[in-house]
PDB file of N, CA and C in Angstrom:
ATOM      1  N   UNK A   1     -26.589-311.161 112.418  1.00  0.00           N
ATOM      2  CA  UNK A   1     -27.848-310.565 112.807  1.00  0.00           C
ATOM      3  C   UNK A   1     -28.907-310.994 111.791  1.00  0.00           C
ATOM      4  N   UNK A   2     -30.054-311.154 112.131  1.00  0.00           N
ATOM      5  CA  UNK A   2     -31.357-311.671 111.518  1.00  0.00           C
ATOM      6  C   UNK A   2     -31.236-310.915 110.333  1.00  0.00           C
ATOM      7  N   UNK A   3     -31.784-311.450 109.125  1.00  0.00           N
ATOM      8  CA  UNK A   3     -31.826-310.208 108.394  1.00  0.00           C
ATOM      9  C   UNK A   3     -33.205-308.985 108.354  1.00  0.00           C
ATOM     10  N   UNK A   4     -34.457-309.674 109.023  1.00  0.00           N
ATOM     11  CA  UNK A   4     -35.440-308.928 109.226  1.00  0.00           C
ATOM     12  C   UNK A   4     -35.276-308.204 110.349  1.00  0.00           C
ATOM     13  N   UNK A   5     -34.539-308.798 111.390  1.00  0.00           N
ATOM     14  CA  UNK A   5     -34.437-307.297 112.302  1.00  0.00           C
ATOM     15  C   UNK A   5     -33.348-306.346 112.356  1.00  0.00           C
ATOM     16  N   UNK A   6     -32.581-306.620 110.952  1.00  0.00           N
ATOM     17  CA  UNK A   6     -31.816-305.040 110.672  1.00  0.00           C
ATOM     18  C   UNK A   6     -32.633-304.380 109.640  1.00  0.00           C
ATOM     19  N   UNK A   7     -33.272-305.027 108.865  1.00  0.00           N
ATOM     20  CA  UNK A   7     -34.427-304.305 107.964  1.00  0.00           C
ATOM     21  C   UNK A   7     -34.852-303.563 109.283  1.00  0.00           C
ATOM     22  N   UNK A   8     -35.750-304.191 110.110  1.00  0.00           N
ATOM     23  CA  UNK A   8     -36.410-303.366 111.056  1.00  0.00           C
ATOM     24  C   UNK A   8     -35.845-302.293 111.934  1.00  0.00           C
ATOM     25  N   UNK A   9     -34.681-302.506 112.156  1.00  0.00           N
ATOM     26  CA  UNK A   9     -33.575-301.263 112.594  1.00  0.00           C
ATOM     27  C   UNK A   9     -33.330-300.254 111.873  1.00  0.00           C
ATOM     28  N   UNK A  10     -33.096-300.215 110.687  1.00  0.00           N
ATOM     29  CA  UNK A  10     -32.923-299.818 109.481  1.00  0.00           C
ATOM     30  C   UNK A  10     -34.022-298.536 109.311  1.00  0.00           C
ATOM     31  N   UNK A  11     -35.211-299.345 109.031  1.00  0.00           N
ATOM     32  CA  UNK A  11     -36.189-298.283 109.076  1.00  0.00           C
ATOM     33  C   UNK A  11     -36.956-297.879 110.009  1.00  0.00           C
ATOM     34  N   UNK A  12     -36.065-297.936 111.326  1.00  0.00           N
ATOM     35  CA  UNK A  12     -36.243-297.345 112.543  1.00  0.00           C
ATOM     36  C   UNK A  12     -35.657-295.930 112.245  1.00  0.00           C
ATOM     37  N   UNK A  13     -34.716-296.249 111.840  1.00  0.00           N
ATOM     38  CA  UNK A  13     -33.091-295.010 111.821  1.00  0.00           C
ATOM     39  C   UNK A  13     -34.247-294.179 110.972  1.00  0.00           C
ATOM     40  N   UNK A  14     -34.262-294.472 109.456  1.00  0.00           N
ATOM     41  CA  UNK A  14     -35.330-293.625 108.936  1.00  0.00           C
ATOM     42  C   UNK A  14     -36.478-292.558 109.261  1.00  0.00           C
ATOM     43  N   UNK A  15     -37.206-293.657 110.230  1.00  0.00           N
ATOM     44  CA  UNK A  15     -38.129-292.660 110.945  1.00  0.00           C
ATOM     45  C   UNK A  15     -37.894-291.752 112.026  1.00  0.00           C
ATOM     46  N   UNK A  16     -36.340-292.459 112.770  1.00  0.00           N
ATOM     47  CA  UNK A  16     -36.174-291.244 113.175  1.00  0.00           C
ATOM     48  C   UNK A  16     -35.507-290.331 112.832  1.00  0.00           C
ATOM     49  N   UNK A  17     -34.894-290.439 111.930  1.00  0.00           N
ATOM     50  CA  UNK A  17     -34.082-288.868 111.104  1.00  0.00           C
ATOM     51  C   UNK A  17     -35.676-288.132 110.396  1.00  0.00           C
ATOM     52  N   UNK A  18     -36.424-288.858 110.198  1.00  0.00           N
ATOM     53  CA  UNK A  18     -37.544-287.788 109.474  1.00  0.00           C
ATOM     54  C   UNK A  18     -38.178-287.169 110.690  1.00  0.00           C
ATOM     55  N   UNK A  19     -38.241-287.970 111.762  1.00  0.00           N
ATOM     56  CA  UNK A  19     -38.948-287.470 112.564  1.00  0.00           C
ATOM     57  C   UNK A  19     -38.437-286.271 113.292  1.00  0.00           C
ATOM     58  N   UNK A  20     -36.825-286.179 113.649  1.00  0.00           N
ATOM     59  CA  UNK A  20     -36.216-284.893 114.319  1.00  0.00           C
ATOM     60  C   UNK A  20     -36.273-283.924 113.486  1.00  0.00           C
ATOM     61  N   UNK A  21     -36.017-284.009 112.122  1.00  0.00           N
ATOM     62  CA  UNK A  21     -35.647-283.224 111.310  1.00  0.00           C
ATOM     63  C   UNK A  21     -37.499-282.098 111.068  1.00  0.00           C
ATOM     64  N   UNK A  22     -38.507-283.149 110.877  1.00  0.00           N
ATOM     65  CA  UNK A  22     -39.818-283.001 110.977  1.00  0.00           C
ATOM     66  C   UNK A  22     -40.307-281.666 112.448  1.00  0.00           C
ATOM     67  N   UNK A  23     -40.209-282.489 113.161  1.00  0.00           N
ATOM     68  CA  UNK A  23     -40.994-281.898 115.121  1.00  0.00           C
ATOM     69  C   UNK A  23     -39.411-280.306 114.904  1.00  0.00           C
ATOM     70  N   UNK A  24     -38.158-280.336 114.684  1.00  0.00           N
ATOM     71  CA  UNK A  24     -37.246-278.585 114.544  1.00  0.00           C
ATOM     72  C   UNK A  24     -38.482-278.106 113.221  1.00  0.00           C
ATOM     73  N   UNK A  25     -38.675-278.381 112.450  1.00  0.00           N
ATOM     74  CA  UNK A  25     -39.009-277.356 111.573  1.00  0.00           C
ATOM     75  C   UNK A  25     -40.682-277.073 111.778  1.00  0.00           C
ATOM     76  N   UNK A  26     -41.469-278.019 112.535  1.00  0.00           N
ATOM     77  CA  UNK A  26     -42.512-277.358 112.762  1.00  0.00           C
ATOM     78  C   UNK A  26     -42.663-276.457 113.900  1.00  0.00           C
ATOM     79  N   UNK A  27     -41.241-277.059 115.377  1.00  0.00           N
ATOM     80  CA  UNK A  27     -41.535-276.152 116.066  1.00  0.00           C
ATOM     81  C   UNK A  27     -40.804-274.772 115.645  1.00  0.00           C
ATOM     82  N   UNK A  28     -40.071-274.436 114.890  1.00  0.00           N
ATOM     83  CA  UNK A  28     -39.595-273.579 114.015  1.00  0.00           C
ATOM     84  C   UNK A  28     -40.546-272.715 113.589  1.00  0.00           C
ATOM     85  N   UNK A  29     -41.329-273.094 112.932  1.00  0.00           N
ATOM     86  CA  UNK A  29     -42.189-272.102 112.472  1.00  0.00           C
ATOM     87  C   UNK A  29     -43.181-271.659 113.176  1.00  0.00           C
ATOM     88  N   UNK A  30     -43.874-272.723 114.201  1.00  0.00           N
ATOM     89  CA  UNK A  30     -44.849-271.757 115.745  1.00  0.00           C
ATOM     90  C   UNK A  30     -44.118-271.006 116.177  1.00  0.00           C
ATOM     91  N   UNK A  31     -43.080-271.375 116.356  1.00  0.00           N
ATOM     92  CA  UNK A  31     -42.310-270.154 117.369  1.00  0.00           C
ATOM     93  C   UNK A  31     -41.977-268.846 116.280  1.00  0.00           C
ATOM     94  N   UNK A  32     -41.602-269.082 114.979  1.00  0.00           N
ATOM     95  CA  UNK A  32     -41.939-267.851 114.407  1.00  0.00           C
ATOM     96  C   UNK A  32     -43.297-267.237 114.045  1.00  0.00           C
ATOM     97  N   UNK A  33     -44.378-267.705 114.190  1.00  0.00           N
ATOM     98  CA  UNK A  33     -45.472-267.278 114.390  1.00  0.00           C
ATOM     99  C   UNK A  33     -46.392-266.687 115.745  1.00  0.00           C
ATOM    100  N   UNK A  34     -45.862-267.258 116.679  1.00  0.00           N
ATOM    101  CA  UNK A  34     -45.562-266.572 117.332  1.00  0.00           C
ATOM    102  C   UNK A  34     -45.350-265.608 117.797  1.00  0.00           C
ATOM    103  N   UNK A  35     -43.933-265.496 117.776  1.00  0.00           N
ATOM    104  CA  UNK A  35     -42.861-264.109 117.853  1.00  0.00           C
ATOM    105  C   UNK A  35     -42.840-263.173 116.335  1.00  0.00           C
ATOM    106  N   UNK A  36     -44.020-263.143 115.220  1.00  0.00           N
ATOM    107  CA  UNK A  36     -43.858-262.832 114.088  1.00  0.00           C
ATOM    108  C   UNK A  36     -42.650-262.222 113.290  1.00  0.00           C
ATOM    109  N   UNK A  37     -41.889-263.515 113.604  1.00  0.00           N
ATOM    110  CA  UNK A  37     -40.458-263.059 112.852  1.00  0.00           C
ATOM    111  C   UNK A  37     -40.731-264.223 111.743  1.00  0.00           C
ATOM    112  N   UNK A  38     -40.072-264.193 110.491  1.00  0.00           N
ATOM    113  CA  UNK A  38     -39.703-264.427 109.006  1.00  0.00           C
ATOM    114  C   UNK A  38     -39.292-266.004 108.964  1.00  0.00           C
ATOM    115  N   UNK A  39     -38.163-266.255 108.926  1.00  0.00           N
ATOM    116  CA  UNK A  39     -37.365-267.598 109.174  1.00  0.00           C
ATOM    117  C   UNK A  39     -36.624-268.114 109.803  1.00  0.00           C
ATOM    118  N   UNK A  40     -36.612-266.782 110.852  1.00  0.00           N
ATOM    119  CA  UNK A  40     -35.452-267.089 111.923  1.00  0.00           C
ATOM    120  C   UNK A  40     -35.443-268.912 112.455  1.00  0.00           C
ATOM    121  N   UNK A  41     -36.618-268.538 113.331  1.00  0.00           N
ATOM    122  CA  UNK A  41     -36.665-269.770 114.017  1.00  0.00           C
ATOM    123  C   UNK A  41     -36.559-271.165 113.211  1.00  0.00           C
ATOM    124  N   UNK A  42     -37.425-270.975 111.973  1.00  0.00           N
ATOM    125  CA  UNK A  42     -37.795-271.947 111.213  1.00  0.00           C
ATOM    126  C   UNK A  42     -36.290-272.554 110.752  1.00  0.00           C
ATOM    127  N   UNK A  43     -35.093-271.958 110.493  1.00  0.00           N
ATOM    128  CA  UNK A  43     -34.061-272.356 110.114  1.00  0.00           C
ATOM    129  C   UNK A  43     -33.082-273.042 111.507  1.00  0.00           C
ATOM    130  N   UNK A  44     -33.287-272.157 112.091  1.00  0.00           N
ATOM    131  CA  UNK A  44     -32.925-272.509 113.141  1.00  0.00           C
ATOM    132  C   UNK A  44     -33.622-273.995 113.823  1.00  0.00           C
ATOM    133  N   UNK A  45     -34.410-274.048 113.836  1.00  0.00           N
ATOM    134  CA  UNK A  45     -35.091-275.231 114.140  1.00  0.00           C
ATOM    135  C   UNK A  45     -34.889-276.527 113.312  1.00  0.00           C
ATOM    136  N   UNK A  46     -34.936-276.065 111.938  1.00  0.00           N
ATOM    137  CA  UNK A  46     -33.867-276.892 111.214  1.00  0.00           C
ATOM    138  C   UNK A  46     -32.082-277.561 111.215  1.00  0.00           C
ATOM    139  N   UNK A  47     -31.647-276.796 111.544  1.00  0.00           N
ATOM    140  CA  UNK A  47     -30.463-276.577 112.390  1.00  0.00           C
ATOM    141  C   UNK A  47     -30.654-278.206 113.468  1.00  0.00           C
ATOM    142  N   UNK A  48     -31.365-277.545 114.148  1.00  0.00           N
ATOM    143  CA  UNK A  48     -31.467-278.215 115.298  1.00  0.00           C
ATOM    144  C   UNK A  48     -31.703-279.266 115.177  1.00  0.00           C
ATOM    145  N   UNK A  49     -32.966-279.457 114.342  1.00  0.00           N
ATOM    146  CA  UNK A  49     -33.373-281.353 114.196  1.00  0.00           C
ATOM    147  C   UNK A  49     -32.113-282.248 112.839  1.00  0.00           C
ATOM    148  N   UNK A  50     -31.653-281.127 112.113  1.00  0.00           N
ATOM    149  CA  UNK A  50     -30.923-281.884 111.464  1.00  0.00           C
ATOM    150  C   UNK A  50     -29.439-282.408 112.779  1.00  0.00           C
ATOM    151  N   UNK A  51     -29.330-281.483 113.019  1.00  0.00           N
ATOM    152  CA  UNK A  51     -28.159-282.211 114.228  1.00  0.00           C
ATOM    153  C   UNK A  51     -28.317-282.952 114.730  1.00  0.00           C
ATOM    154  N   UNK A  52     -29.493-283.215 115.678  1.00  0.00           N
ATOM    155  CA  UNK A  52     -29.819-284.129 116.943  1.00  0.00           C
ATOM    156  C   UNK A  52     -30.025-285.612 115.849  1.00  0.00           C
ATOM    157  N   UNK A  53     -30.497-285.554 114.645  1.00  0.00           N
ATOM    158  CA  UNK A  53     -31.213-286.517 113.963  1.00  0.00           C
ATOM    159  C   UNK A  53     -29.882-286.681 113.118  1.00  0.00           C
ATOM    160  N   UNK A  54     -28.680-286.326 112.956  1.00  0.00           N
ATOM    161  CA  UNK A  54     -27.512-287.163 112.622  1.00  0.00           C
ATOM    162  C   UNK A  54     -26.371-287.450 114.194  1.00  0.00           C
ATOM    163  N   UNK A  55     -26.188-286.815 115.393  1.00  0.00           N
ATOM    164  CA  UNK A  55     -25.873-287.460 116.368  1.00  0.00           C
ATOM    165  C   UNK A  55     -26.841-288.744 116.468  1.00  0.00           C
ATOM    166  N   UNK A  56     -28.099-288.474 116.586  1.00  0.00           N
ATOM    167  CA  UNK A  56     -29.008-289.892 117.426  1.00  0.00           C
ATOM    168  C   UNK A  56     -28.225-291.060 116.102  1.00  0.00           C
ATOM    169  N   UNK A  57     -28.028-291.018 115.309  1.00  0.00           N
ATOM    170  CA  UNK A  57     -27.826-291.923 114.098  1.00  0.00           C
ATOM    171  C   UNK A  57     -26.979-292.469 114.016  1.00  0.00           C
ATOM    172  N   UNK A  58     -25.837-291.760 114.510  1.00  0.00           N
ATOM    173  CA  UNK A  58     -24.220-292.179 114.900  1.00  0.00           C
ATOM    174  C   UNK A  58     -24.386-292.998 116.089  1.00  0.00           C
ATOM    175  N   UNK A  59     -25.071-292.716 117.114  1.00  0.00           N
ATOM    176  CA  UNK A  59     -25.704-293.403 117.978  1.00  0.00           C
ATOM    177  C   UNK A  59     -26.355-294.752 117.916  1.00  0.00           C
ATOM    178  N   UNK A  60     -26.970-294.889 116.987  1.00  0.00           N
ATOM    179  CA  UNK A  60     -27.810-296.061 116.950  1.00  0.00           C
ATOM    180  C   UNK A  60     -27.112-296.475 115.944  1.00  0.00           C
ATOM    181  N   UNK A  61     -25.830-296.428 115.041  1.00  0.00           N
ATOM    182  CA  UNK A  61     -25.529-297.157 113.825  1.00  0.00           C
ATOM    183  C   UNK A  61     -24.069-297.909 114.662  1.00  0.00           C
ATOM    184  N   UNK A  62     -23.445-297.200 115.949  1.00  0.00           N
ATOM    185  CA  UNK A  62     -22.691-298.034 116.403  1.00  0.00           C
ATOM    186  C   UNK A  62     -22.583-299.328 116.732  1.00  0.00           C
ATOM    187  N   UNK A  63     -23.481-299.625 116.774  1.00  0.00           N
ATOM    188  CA  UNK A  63     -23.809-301.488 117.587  1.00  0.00           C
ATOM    189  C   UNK A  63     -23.438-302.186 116.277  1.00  0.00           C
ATOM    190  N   UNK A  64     -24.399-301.403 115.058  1.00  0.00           N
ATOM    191  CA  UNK A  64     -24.428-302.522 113.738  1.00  0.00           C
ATOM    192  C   UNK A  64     -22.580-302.223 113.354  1.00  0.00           C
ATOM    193  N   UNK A  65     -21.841-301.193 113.544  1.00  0.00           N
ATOM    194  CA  UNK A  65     -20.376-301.619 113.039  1.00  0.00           C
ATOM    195  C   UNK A  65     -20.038-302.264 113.923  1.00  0.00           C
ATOM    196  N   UNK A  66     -20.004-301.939 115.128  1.00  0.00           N
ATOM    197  CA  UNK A  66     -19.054-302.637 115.891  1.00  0.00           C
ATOM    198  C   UNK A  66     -19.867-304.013 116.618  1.00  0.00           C
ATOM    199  N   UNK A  67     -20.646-304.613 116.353  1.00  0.00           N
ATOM    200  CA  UNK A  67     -21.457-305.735 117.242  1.00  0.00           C
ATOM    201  C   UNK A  67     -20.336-306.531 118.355  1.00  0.00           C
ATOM    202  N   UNK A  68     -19.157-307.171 117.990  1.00  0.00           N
ATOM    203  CA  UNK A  68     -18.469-307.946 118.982  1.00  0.00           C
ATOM    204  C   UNK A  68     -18.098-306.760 119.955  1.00  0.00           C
ATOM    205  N   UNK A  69     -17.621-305.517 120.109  1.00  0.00           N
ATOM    206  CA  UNK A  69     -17.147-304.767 121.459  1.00  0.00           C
ATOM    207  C   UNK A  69     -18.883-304.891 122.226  1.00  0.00           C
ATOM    208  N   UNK A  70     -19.674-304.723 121.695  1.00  0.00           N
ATOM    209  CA  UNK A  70     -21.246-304.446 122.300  1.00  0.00           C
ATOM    210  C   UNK A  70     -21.747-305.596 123.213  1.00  0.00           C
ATOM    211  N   UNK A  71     -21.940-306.465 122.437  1.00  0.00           N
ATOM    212  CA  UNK A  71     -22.165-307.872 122.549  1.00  0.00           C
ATOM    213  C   UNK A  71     -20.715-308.567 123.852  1.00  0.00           C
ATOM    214  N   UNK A  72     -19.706-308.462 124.322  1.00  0.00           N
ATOM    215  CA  UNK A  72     -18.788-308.708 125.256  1.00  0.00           C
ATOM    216  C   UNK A  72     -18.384-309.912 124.629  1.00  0.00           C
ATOM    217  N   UNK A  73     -18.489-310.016 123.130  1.00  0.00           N
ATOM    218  CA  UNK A  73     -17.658-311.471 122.536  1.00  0.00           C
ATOM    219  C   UNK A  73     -16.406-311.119 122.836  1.00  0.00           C
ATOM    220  N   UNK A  74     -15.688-312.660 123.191  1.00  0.00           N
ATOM    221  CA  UNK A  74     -14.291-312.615 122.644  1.00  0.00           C
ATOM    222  C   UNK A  74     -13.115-312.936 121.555  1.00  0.00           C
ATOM    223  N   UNK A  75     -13.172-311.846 120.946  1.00  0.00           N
ATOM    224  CA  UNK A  75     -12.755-311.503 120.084  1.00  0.00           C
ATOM    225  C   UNK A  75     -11.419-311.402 120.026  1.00  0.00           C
ATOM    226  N   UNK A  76     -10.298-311.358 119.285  1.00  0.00           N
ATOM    227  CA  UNK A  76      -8.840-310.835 118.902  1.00  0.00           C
ATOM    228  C   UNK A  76      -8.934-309.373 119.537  1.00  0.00           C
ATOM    229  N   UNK A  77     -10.093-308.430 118.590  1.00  0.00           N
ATOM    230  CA  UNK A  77      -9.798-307.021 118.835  1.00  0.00           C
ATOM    231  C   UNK A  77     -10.383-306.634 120.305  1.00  0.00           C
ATOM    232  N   UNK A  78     -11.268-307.605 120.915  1.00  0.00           N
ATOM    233  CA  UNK A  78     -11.786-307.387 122.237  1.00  0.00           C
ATOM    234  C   UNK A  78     -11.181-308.428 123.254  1.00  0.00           C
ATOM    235  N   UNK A  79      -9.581-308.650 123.319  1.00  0.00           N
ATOM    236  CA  UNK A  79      -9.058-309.316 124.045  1.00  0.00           C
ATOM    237  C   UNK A  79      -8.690-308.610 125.241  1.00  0.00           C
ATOM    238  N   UNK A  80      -8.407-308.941 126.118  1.00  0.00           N
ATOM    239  CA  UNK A  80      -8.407-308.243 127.638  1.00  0.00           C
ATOM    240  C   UNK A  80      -6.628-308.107 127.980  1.00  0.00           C
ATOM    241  N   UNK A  81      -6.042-309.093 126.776  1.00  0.00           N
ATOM    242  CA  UNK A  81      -4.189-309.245 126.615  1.00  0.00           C
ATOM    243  C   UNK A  81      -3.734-307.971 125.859  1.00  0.00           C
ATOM    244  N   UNK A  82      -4.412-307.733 124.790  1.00  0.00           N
ATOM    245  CA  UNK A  82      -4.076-306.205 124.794  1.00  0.00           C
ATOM    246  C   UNK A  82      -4.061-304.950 125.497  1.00  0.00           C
ATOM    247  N   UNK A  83      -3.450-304.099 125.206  1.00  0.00           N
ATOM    248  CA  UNK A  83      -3.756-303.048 126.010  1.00  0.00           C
ATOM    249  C   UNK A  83      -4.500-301.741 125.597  1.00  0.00           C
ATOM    250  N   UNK A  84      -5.196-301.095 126.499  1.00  0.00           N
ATOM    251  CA  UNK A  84      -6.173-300.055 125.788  1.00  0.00           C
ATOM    252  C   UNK A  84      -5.448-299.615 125.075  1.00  0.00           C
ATOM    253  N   UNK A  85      -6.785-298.995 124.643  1.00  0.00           N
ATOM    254  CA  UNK A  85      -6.409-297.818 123.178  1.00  0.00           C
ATOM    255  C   UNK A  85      -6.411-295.996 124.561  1.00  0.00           C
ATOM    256  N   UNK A  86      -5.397-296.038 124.332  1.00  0.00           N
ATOM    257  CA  UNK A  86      -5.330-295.020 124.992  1.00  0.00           C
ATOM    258  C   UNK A  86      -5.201-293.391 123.934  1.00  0.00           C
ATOM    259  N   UNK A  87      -5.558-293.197 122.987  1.00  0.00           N
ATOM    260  CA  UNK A  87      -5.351-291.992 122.349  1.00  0.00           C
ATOM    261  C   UNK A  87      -4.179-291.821 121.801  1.00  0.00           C
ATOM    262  N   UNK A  88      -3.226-292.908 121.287  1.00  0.00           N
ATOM    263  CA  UNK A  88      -1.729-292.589 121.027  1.00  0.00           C
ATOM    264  C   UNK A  88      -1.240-292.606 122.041  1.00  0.00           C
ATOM    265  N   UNK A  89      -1.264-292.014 123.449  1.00  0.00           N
ATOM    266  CA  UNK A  89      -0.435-291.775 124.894  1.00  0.00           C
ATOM    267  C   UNK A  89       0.661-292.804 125.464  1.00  0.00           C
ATOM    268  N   UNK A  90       1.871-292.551 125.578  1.00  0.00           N
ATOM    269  CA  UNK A  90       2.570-293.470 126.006  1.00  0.00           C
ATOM    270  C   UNK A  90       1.867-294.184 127.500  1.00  0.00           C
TER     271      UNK A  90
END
C-alpha cells in the first residue's frame, strides 16, 4: 500500500475516534441540560461514543491486517483447496 494513503487512512481513523467520542459527550450534556440532571447523560454519552468509535476502528483497521482476504488475491491462506475455517466444528 502507498505509503501516503495509509498516512491518509491513518488519520482518518483519528478523526474519527475524536469525532464519536466528541458528538456522545456533547450530546450528553444537552440532553442533561435539558432534562436538568448532573452527569447522567454526559457519561453515558461517553459510554456511547467511546464504543461506537472503537467498534467503527476494528472496522476500518481490518482491510490494513488482512489486505489479501479483502483484495480476492490468491494467496496460500486464501486458497479455495483448503477448507473453511469453520469454528473448530468437525
Amino acid at each position: 500500500m502507498n505509503r501516503r494513503l495509509l498516512a491518509l487512512r491513518l488519520i482518518g481513523l483519528g478523526w474519527y475516534v475524536a469525532s464519536c467520542i466528541v458528538i456522545g459527550v456533547v450530546g450528553g450534556v444537552l440532553i442533561d441540560q435539558w432534562l436538568d440532571t448532573k452527569l447522567l447523560f454526559t457519561l453515558v454519552g461517553l459510554a456511547f461514543g467511546t464504543t461506537s468509535a472503537f467498534y467503527g476502528l476494528i472496522k476500518m483497521i481490518q482491510p490494513l491486517i488482512k489486505p489479501d482476504s479483502i483484495n480476492g488475491n490468491n494467496s496460500p491462506e486464501s486458497s479455495s483447496s483448503q477448507p473453511d475455517d469453520n469454528g473448530g466444528n468437525p
